[in-house]
Protein backbone atom coordinates (compact mmCIF):
# COMPACT_ATOMS: atom_id res chain seq x y z
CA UNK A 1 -33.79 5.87 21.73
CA UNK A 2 -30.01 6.68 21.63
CA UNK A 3 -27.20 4.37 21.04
CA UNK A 4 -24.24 4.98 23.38
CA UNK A 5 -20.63 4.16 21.92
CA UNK A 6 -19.07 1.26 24.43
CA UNK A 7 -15.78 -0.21 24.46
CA UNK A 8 -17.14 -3.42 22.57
CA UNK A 9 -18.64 -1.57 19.79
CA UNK A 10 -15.43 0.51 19.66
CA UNK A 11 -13.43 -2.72 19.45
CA UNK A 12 -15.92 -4.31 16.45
CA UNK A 13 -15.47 -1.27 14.48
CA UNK A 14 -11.63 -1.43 14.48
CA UNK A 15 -12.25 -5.02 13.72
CA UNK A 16 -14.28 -4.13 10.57
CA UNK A 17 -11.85 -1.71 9.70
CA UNK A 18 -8.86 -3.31 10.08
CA UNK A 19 -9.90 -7.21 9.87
CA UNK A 20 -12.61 -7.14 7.49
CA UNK A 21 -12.75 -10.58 5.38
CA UNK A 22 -10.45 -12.48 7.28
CA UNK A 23 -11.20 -15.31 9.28
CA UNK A 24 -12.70 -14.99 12.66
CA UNK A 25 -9.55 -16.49 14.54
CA UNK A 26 -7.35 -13.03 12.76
CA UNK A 27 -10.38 -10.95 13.59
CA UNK A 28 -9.69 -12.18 17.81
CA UNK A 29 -6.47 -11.64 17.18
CA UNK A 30 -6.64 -8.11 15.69
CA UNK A 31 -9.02 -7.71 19.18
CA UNK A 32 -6.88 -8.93 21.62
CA UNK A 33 -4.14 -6.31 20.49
CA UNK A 34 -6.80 -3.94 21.26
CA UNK A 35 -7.19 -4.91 24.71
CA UNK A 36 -3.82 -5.93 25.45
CA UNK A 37 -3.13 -2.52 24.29
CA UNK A 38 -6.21 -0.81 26.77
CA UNK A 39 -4.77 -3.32 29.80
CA UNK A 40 -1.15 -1.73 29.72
CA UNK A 41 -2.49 1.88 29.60
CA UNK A 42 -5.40 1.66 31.96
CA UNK A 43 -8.10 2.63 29.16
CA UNK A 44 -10.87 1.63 27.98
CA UNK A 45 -11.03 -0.11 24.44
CA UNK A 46 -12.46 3.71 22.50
CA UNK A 47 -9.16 5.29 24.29
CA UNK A 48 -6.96 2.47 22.17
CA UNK A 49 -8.81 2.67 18.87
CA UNK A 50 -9.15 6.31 18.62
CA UNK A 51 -6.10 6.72 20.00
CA UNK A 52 -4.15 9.07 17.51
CA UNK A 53 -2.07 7.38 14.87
CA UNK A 54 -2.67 4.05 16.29
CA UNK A 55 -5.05 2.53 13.71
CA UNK A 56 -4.96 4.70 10.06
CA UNK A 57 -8.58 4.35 9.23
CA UNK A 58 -9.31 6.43 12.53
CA UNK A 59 -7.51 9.63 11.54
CA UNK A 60 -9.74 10.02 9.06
CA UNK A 61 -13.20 10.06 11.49
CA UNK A 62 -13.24 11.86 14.72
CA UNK A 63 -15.03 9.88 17.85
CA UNK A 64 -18.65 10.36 18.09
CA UNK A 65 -20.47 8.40 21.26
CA UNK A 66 -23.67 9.18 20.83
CA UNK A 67 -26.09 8.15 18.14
CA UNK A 68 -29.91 8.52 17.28
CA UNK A 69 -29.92 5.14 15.87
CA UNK A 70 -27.74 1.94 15.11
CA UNK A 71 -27.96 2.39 11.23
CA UNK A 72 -26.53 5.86 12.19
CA UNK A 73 -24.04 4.72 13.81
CA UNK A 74 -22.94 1.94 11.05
CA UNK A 75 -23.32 4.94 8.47
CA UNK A 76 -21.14 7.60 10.81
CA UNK A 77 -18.48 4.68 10.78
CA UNK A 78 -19.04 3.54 7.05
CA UNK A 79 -19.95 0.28 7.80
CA UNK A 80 -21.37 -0.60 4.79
CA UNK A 81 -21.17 -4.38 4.62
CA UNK A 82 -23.77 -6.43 7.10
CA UNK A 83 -23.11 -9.34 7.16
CA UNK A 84 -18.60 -8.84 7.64
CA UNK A 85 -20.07 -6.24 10.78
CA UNK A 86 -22.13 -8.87 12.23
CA UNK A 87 -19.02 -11.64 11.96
CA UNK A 88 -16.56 -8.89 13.73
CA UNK A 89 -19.23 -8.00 16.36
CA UNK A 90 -19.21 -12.18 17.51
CA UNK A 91 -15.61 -12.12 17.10
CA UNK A 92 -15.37 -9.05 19.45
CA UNK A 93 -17.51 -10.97 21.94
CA UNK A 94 -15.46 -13.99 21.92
CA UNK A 95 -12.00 -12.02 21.70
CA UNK A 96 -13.35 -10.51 25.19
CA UNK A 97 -13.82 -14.26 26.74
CA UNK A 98 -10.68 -15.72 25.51
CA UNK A 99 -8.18 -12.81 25.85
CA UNK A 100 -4.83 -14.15 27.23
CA UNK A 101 -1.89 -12.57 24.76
CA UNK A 102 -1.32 -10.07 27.08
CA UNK A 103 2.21 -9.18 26.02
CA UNK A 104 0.98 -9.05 21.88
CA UNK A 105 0.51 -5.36 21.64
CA UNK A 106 1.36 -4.82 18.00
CA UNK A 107 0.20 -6.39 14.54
CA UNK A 108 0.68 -5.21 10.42
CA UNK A 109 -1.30 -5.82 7.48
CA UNK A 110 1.44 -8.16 5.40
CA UNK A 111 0.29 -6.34 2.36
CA UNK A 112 1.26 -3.18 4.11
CA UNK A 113 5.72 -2.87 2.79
CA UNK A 114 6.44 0.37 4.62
CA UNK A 115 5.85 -1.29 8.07
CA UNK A 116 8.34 0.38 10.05
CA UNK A 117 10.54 -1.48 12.85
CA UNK A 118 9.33 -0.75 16.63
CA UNK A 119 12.05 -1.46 19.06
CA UNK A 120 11.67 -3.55 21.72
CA UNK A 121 9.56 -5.91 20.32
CA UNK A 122 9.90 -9.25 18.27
CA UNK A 123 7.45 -11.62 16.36
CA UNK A 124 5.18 -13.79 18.25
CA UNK A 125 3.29 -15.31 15.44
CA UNK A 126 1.97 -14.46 11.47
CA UNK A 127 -1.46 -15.51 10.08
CA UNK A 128 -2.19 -15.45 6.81
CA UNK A 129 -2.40 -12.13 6.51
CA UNK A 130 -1.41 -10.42 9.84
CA UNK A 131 2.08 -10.34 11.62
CA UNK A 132 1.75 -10.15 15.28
CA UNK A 133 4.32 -8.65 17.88
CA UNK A 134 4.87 -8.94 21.36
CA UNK A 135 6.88 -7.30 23.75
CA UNK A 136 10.75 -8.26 25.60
């Protein structure tokens, strides 16, 4: 049996990556900049995340679809921690039903200082630990 990379599983690893530990309503958010992101360029949700310099934990792994197994797949990803992967994985499904922040296309990390300025956008709203950007 093979496992096939799709866009949803693409999506729940960024989540884990990026999102890991937070609460499920920053994990849909995290998402929905993901999609927003795959809407405006006509890709699919892999195109976003692997997209280079878009997301820093994916410079370090390059895209692999195909897997013998799931627990390959978690391991090829270093998703080590079960029960966080299962949490983004729902929050990836539900991020897909309620999408609607079209226009929020960027986000930081607010313990990230050297976020650098990207014109043309402005805040649309912070979480506890997320600031979250749309476009003007």
């Amino acid at each position: 049996m093979s496992i096939l990379l799709t866009p949803i599983l693409c999506m729940a690893i960024n989540s884990y990556h990026e999102a890991r530990g937070t609460s499920q309503a920053e994990q849909e958010a995290v998402n929905k900049v993901v999609m927003a992101r795959a809407e405006k360029s006509h890709v699919d949700y892999c195109a976003v995340v692997f997209k280079k310099n878009q997301f820093s934990w994916a410079n370090s792994v390059k895209r692999k679809d195909k897997f013998h197994s799931y627990k390959e797949m978690l391991s090829y990803y270093n998703i080590q921690d079960e029960k966080s992967w299962i949490n983004v994985v729902g929050s990836a499904y539900i991020s897909k039903l309620t999408h609607k922040d079209k226009d929020v296309i960027y986000y930081h990390d607010k313990s990230i200082k050297s976020f650098k300025d990207v014109k043309g956008v402005s805040v649309a709203y912070t979480t506890k630990n997320f600031v979250f950007y749309k476009t003007y």
